[in-house]
Protein backbone atom coordinates (compact mmCIF):
# COMPACT_ATOMS: atom_id res chain seq x y z
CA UNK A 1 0.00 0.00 0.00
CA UNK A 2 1.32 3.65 -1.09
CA UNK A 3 1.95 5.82 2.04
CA UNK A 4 2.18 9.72 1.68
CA UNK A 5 5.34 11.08 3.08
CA UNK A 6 5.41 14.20 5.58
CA UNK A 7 2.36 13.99 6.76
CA UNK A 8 0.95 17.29 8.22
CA UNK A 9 0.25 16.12 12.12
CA UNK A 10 -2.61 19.21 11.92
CA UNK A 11 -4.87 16.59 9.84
CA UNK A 12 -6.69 13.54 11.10
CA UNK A 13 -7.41 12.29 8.06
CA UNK A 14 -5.76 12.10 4.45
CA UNK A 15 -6.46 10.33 1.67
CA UNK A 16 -4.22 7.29 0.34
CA UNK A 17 -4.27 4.67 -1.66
CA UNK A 18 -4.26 1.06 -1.78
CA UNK A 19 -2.90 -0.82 -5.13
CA UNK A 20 -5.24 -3.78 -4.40
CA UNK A 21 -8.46 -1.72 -3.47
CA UNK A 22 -7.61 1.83 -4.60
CA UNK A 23 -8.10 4.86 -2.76
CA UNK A 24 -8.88 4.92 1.26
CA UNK A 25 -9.09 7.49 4.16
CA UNK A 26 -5.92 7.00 6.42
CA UNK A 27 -6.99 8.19 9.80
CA UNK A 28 -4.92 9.56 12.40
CA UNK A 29 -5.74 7.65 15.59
CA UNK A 30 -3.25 6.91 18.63
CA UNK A 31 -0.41 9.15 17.01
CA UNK A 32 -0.36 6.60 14.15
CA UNK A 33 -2.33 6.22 10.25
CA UNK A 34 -4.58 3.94 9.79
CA UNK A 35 -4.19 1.20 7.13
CA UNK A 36 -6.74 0.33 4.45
CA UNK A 37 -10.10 -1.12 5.88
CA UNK A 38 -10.18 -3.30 3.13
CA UNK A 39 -6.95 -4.89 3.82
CA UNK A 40 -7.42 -5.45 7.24
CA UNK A 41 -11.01 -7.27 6.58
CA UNK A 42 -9.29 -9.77 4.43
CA UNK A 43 -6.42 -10.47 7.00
CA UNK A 44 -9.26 -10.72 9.78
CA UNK A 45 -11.39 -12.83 7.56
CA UNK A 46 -8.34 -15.19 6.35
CA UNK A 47 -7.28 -15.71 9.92
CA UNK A 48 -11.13 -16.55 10.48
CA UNK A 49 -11.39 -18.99 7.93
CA UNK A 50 -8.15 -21.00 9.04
CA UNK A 51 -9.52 -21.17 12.51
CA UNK A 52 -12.53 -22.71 11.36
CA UNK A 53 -10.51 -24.98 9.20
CA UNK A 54 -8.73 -26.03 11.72
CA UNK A 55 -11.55 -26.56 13.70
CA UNK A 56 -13.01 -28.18 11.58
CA UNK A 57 -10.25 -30.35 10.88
CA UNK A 58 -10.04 -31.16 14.55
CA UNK A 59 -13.93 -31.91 14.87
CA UNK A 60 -13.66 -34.06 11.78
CA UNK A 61 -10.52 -35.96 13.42
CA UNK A 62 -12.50 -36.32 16.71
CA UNK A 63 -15.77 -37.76 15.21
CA UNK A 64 -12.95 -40.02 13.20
CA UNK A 65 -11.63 -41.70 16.14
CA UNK A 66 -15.25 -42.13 17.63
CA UNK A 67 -16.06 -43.88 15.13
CA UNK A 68 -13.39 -46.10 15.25
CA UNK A 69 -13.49 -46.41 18.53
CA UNK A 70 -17.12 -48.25 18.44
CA UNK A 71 -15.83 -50.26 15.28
CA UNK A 72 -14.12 -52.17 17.70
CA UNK A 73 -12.05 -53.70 15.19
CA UNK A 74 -8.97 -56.12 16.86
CA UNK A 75 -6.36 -54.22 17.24
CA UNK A 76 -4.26 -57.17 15.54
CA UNK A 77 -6.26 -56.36 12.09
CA UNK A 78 -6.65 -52.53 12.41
CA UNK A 79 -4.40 -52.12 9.68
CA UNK A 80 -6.03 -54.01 7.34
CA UNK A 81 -7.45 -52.27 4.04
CA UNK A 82 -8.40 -53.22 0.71
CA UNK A 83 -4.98 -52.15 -0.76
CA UNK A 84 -2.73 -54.19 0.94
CA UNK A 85 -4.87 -57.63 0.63
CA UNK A 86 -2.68 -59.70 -2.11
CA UNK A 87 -4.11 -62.20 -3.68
CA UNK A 88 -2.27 -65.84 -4.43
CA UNK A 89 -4.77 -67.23 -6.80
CA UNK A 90 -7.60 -65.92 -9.45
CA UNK A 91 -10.36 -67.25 -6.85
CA UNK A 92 -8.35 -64.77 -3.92
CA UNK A 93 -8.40 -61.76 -6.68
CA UNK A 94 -12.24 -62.74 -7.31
CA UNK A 95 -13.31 -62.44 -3.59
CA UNK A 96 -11.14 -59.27 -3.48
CA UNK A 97 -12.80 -57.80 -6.28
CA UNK A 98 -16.09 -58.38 -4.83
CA UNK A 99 -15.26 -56.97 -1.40
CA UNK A 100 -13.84 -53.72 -3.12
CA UNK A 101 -17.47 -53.32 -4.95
CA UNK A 102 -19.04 -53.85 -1.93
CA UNK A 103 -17.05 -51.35 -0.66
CA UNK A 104 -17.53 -48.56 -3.64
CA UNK A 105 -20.82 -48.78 -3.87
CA UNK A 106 -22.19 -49.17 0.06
CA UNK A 107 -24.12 -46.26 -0.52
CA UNK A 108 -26.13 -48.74 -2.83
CA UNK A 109 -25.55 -51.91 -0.33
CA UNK A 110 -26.71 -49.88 2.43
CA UNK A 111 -29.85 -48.87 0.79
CA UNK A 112 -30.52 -52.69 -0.06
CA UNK A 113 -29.53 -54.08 2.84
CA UNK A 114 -27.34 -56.58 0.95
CA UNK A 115 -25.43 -59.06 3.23
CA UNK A 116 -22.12 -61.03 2.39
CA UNK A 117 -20.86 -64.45 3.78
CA UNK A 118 -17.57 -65.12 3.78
CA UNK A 119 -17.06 -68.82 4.62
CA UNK A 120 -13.93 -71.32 4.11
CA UNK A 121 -10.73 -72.15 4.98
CA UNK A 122 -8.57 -70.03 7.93
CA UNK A 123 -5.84 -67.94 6.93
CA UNK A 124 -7.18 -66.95 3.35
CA UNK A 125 -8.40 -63.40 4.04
CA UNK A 126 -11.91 -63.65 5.16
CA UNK A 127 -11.10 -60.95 8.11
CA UNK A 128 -8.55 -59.16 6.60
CA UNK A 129 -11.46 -58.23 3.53
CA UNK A 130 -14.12 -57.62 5.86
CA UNK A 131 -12.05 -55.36 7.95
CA UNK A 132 -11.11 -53.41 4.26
CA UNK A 133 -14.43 -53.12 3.73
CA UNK A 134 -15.31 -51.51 7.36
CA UNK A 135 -12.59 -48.91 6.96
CA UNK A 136 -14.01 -47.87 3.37
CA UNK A 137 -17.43 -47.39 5.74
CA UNK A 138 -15.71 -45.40 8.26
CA UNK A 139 -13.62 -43.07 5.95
CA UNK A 140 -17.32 -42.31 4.20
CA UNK A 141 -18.74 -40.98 7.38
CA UNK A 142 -20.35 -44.24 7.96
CA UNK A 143 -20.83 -46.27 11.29
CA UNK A 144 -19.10 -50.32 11.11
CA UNK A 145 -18.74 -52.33 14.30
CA UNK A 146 -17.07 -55.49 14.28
CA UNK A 147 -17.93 -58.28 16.40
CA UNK A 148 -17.35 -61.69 17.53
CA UNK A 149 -20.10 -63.90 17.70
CA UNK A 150 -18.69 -65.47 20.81
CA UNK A 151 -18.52 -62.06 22.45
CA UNK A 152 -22.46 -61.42 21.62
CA UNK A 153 -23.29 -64.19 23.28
CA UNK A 154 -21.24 -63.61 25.95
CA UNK A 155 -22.73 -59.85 26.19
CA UNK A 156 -26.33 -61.08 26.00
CA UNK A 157 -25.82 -63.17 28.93
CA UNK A 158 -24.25 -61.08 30.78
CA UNK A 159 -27.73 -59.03 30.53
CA UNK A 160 -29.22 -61.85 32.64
CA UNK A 161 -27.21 -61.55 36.07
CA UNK A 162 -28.76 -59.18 38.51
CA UNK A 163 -27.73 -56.01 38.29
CA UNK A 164 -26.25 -56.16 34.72
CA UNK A 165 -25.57 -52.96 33.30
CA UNK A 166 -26.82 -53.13 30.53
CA UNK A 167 -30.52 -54.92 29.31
CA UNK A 168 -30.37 -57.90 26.56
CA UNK A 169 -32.39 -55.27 24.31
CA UNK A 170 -29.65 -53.11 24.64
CA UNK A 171 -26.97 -55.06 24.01
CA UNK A 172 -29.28 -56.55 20.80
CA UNK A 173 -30.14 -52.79 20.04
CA UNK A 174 -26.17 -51.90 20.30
CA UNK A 175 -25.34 -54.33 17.55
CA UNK A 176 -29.36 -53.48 14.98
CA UNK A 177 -27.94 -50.23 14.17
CA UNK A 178 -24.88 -49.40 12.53
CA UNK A 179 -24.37 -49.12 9.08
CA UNK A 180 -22.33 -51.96 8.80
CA UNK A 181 -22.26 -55.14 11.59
CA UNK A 182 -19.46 -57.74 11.21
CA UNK A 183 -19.91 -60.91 12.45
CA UNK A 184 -16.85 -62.93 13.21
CA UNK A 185 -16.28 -66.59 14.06
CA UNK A 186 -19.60 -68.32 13.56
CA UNK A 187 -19.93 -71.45 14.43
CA UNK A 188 -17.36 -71.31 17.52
CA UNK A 189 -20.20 -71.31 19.55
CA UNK A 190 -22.43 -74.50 20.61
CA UNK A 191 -25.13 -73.70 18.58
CA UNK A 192 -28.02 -74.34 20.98
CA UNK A 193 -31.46 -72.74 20.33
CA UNK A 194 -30.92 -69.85 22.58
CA UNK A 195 -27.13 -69.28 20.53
CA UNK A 196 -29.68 -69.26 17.20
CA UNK A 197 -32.35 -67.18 18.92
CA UNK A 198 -30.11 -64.52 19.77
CA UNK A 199 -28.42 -64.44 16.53
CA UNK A 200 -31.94 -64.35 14.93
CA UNK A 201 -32.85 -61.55 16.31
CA UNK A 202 -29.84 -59.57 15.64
CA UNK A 203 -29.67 -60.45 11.73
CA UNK A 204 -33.50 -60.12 11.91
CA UNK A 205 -33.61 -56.99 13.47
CA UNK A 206 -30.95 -55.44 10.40
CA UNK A 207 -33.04 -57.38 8.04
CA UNK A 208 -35.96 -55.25 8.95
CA UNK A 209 -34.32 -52.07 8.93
CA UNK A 210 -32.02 -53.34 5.56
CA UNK A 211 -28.96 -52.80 7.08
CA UNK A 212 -26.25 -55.18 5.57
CA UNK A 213 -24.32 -57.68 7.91
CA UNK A 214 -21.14 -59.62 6.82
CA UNK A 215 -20.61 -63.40 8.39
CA UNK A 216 -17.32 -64.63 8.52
CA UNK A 217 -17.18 -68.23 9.34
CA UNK A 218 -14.62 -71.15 9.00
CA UNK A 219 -17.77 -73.68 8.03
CA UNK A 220 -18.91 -74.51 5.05
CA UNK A 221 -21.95 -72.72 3.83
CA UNK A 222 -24.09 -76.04 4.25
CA UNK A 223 -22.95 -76.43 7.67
CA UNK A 224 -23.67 -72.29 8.94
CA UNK A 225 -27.27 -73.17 9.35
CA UNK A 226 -26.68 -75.10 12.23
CA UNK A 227 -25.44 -72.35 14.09
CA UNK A 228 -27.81 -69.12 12.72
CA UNK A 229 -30.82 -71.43 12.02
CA UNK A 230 -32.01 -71.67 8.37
CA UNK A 231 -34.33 -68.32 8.77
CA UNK A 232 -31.20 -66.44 9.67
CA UNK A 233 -29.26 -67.57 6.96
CA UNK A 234 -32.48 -66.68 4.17
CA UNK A 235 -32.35 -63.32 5.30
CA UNK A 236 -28.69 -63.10 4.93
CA UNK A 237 -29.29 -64.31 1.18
CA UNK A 238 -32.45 -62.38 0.29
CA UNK A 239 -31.92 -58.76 -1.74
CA UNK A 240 -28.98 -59.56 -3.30
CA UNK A 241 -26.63 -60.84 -0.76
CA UNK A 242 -23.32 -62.60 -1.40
CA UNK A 243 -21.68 -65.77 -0.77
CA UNK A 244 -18.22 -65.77 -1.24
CA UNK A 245 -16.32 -69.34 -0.46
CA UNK A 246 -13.19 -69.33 0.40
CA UNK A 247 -10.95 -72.73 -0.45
CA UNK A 248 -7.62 -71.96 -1.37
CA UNK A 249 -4.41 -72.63 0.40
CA UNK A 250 -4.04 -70.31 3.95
CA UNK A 251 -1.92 -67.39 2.98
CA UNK A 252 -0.93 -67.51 7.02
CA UNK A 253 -0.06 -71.58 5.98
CA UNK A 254 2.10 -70.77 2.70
CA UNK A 255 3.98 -67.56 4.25
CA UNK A 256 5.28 -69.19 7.36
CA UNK A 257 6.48 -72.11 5.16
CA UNK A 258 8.51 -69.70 3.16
């Protein structure tokens, strides 16, 4: 900004100009000229915006690890994305491909409810996709939660000793409504009729609302019924949903005999 030299002091205001906003009136105030209004609105309204960029950054960070946080993905797979899955045969690049559409379009899934199953051998990936596919959810704003089935039985019982907590419709309620549940390990538990009841009611109750659930199991799809009950495992199949079978050599197998 252009500043008039020898300024008479008998004056308390002159006129000056600005070479980004033109002409101004420089006021005397405090023994000292005033700079352009203009100018100082922009550095006032720059130093605004940053702080609500960085506030906003900070929120956005915050309601990140909240998220996360009620994922309650194993810290042993936390890492695990999409990107870094390699696959050791076509049928691994198949499964991978359909985890990463699931993924890319969940806006769609989540509006059809559509479920996958991932059932098969250990060690080929079945966590390490589903845990991809949960990260995709949370990076979109989305809510996953991941869950052992073993655990949600363990919660819901929990519910039953006096003075529990929490009540078995919370716990049930806890696991109905996120965007995303994932269901790991079924058929590690016994698979009595209050094991299928309880699961029935948790894939029912997301069923209703279509809100997609992944199963990850080390059975055979014939033998999964046994521990959901056939009515669970219909719902899991009905609007589109995915079985994906997993029967190729463990990756965990084949890198620790390298």
């Amino acid at each position: 900004m252009a500043r008039s030299e020898g300024r008479p002091r008998y004056f308390s205001a002159i006129l000056e100009t600005c070479p980004e906003h033109g002409e101004f009136t420089s006021m005397l105030v405090a023994d000292r000229w005033s700079d352009c209004i203009a100018c100082a609105n922009k550095v006032e309204m720059n130093a605004l915006a940053s702080q609500n960029d960085a506030w906003r950054r900070e929120l956005g960070a915050r309601a990140w690890e909240a998220r996360l946080g009620r994922a309650a993905i194993p810290e042993r797979f936390s890492d695990r994305r999409l990107s870094t899955y390699k696959p050791t045969c076509p049928e691994a690049e198949r499964a991978l491909q359909v985890a990463q559409r699931y993924a890319d379009n969940f806006g769609a899934v989540r509006k059809a409810g559509m479920c996958l199953i991932f059932c098969g051998d250990i060690g080929t990936g079945k966590t390490h996709l589903s845990v991809g596919i949960a990260h995709v959810v949370l990076e979109q704003g989305g809510q996953a939660v991941f869950a052992s089935v073993r655990g949600v039985i363990a919660s819901v019982k929990e519910t039953w000793e006096r003075g529990a907590a929490k009540t078995e419709a919370q716990v049930i309620r806890e696991l109905v409504s996120p965007d995303l549940l994932i269901l790991d390990e079924v058929g590690v538990q016994f698979g009595s009729d209050t094991e299928k009841l309880i699961m029935f009611d948790i894939i029912n109750g997301r069923y209703e609302r279509r809100l997609p659930t992944i199963i990850i199991s080390n059975l055979a799809l014939g033998e999964l019924e046994k521990f959901l009950g056939a009515r669970a495992v219909d719902r899991l199949r009905e609007g589109g949903g995915k079985v994906v079978v997993f029967d190729w050599e463990s990756y965990r197998g084949r890198r620790d005999a390298a």
